[in-house]
N, C-alpha and C. Protein backbone atom coordinates (compact mmCIF):
# COMPACT_ATOMS: atom_id res chain seq x y z
N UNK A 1 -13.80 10.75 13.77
CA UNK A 1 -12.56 10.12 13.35
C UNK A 1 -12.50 8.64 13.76
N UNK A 2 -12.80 8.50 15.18
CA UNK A 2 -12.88 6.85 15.33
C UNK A 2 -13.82 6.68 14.57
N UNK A 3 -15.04 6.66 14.55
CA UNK A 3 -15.69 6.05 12.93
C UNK A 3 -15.22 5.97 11.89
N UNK A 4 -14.31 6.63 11.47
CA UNK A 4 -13.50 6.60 10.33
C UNK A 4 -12.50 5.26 10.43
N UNK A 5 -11.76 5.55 11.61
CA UNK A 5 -10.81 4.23 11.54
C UNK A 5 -11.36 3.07 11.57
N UNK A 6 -12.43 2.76 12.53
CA UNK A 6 -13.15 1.46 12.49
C UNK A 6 -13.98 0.95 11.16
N UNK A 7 -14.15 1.71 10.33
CA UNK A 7 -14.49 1.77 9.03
C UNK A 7 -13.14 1.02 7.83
N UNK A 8 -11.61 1.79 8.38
CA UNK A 8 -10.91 1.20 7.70
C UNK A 8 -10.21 2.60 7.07
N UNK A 9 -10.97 3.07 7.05
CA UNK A 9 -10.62 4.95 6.60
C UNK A 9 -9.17 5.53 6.49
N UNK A 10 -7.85 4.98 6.29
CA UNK A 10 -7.27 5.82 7.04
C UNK A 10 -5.55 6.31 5.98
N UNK A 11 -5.25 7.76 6.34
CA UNK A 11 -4.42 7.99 5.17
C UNK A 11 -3.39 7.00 5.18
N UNK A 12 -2.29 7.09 4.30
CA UNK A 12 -1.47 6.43 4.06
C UNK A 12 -0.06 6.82 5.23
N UNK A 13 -0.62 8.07 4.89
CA UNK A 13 0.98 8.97 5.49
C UNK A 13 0.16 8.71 6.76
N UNK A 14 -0.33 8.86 7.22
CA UNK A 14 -1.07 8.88 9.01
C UNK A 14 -1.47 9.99 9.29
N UNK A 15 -1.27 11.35 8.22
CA UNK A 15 -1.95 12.39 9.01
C UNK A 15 -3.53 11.90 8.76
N UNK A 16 -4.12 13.39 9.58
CA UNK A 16 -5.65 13.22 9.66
C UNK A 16 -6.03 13.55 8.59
N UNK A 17 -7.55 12.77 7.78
CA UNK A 17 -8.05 13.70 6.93
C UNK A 17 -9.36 14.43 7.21
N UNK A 18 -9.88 15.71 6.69
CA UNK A 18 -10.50 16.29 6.69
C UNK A 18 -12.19 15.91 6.50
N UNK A 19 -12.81 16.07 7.80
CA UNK A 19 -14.15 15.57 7.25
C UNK A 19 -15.20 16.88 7.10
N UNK A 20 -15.67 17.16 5.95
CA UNK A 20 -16.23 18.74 5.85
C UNK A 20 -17.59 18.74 6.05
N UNK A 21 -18.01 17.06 7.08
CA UNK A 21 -19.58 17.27 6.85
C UNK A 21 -20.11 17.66 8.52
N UNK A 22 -21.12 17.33 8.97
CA UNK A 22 -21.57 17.13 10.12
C UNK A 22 -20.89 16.18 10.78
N UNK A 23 -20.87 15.45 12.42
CA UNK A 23 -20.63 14.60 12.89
C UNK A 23 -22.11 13.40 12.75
N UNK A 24 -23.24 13.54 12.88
CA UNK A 24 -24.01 12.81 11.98
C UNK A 24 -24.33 12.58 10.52
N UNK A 25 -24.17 13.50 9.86
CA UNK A 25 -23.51 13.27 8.53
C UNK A 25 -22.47 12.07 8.19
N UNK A 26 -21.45 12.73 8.79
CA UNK A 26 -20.48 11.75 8.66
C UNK A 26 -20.71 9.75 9.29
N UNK A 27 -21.23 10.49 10.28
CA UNK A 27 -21.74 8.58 10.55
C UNK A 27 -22.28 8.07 9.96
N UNK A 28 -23.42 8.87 9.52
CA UNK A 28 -24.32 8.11 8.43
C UNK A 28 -23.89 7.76 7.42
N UNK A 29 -22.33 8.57 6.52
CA UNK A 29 -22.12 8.14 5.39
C UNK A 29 -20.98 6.65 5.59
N UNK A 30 -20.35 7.42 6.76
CA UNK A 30 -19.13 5.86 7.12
C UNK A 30 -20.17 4.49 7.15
N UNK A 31 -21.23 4.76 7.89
CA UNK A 31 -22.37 3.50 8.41
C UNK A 31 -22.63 3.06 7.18
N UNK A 32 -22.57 3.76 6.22
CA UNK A 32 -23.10 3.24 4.89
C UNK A 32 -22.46 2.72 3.95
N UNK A 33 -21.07 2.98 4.27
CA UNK A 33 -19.74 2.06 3.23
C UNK A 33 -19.24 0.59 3.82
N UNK A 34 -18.62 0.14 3.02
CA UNK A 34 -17.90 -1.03 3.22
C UNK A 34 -16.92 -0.92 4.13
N UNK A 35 -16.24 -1.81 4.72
CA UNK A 35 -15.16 -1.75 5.52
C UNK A 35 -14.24 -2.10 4.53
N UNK A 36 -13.30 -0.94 4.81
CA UNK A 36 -12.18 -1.04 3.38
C UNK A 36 -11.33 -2.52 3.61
N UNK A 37 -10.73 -2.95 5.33
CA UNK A 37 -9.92 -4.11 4.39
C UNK A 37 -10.67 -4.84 4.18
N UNK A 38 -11.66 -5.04 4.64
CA UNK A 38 -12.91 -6.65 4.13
C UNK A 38 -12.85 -6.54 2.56
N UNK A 39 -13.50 -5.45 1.99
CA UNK A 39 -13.73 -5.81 0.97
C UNK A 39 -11.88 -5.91 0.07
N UNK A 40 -11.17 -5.45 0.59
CA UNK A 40 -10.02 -5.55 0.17
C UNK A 40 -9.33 -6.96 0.02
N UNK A 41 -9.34 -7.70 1.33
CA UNK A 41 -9.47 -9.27 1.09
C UNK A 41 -10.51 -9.85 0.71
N UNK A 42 -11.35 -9.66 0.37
CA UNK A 42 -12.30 -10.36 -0.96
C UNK A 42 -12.23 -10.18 -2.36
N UNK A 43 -11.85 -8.99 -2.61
CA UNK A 43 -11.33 -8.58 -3.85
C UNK A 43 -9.94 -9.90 -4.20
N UNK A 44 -8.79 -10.10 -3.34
CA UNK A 44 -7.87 -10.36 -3.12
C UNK A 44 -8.31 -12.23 -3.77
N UNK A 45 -9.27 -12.83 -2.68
CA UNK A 45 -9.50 -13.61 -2.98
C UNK A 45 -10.22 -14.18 -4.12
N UNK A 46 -11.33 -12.69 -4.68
CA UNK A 46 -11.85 -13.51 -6.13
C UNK A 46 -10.94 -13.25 -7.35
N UNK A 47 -9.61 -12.42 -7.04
CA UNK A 47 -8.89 -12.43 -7.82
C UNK A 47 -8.89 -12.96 -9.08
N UNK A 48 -8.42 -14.48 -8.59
CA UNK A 48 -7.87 -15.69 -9.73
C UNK A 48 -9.27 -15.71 -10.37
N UNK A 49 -10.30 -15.83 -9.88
CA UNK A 49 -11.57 -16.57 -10.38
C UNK A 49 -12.16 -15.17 -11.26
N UNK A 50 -11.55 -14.28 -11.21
CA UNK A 50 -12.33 -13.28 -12.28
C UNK A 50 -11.22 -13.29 -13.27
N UNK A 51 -10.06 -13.19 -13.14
CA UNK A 51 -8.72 -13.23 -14.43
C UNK A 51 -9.20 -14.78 -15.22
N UNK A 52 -9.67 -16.09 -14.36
CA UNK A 52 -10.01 -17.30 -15.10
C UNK A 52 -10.89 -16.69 -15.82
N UNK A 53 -12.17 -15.97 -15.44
CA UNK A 53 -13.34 -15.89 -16.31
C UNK A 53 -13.27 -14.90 -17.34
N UNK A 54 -12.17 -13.80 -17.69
CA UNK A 54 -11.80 -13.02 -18.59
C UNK A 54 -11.06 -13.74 -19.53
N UNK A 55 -10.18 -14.51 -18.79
CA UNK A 55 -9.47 -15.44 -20.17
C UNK A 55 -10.11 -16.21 -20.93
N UNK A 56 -11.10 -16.68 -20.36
CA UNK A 56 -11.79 -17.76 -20.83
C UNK A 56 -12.74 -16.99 -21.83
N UNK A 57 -13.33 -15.98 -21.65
CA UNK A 57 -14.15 -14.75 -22.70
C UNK A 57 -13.38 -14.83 -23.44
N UNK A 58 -12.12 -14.59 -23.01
CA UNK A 58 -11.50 -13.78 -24.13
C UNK A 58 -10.75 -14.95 -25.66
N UNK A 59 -10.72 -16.11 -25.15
CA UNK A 59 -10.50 -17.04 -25.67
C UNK A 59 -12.21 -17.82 -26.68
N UNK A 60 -13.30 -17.38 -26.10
CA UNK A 60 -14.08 -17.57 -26.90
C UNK A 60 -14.17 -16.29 -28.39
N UNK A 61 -13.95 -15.26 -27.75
CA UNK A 61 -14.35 -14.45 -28.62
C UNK A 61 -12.94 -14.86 -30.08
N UNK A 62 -11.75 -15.21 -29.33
CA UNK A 62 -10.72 -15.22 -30.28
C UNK A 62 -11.22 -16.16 -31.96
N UNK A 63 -11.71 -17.56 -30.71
CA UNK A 63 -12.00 -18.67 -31.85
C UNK A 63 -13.51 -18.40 -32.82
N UNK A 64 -14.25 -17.30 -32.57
CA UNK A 64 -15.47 -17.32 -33.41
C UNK A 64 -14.74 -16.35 -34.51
């Protein structure tokens, strides 16, 4: 479970959730994901710069 939280893991409501694997199992798979808020504030930040680059598609495709 602390691997889980330090991972970022964690419900909404605060109960616990269920991990149905091994305790090395499970490390190995947490060790292997992203840290949820990191990538959450990066998402956050390329925001604008991916909505610019859809509009801008989408404005080529309009004028051909």
């Amino acid at each position: 479970r602390e691997c889980a939280r330090l991972m970022g893991f964690e419900k909404v409501d605060g109960r616990p959730f269920r991990i149905p694997v091994s305790d090395t199992q499970s490390y190995r798979q947490f060790g292997n994901s992203v840290v949820v808020p990191v990538f959450e504030a990066v998402a956050k930040l390329l925001e604008p710069y991916i909505l610019k680059a859809v509009n801008a598609d989408s404005c080529k495709v309009e004028r051909i």
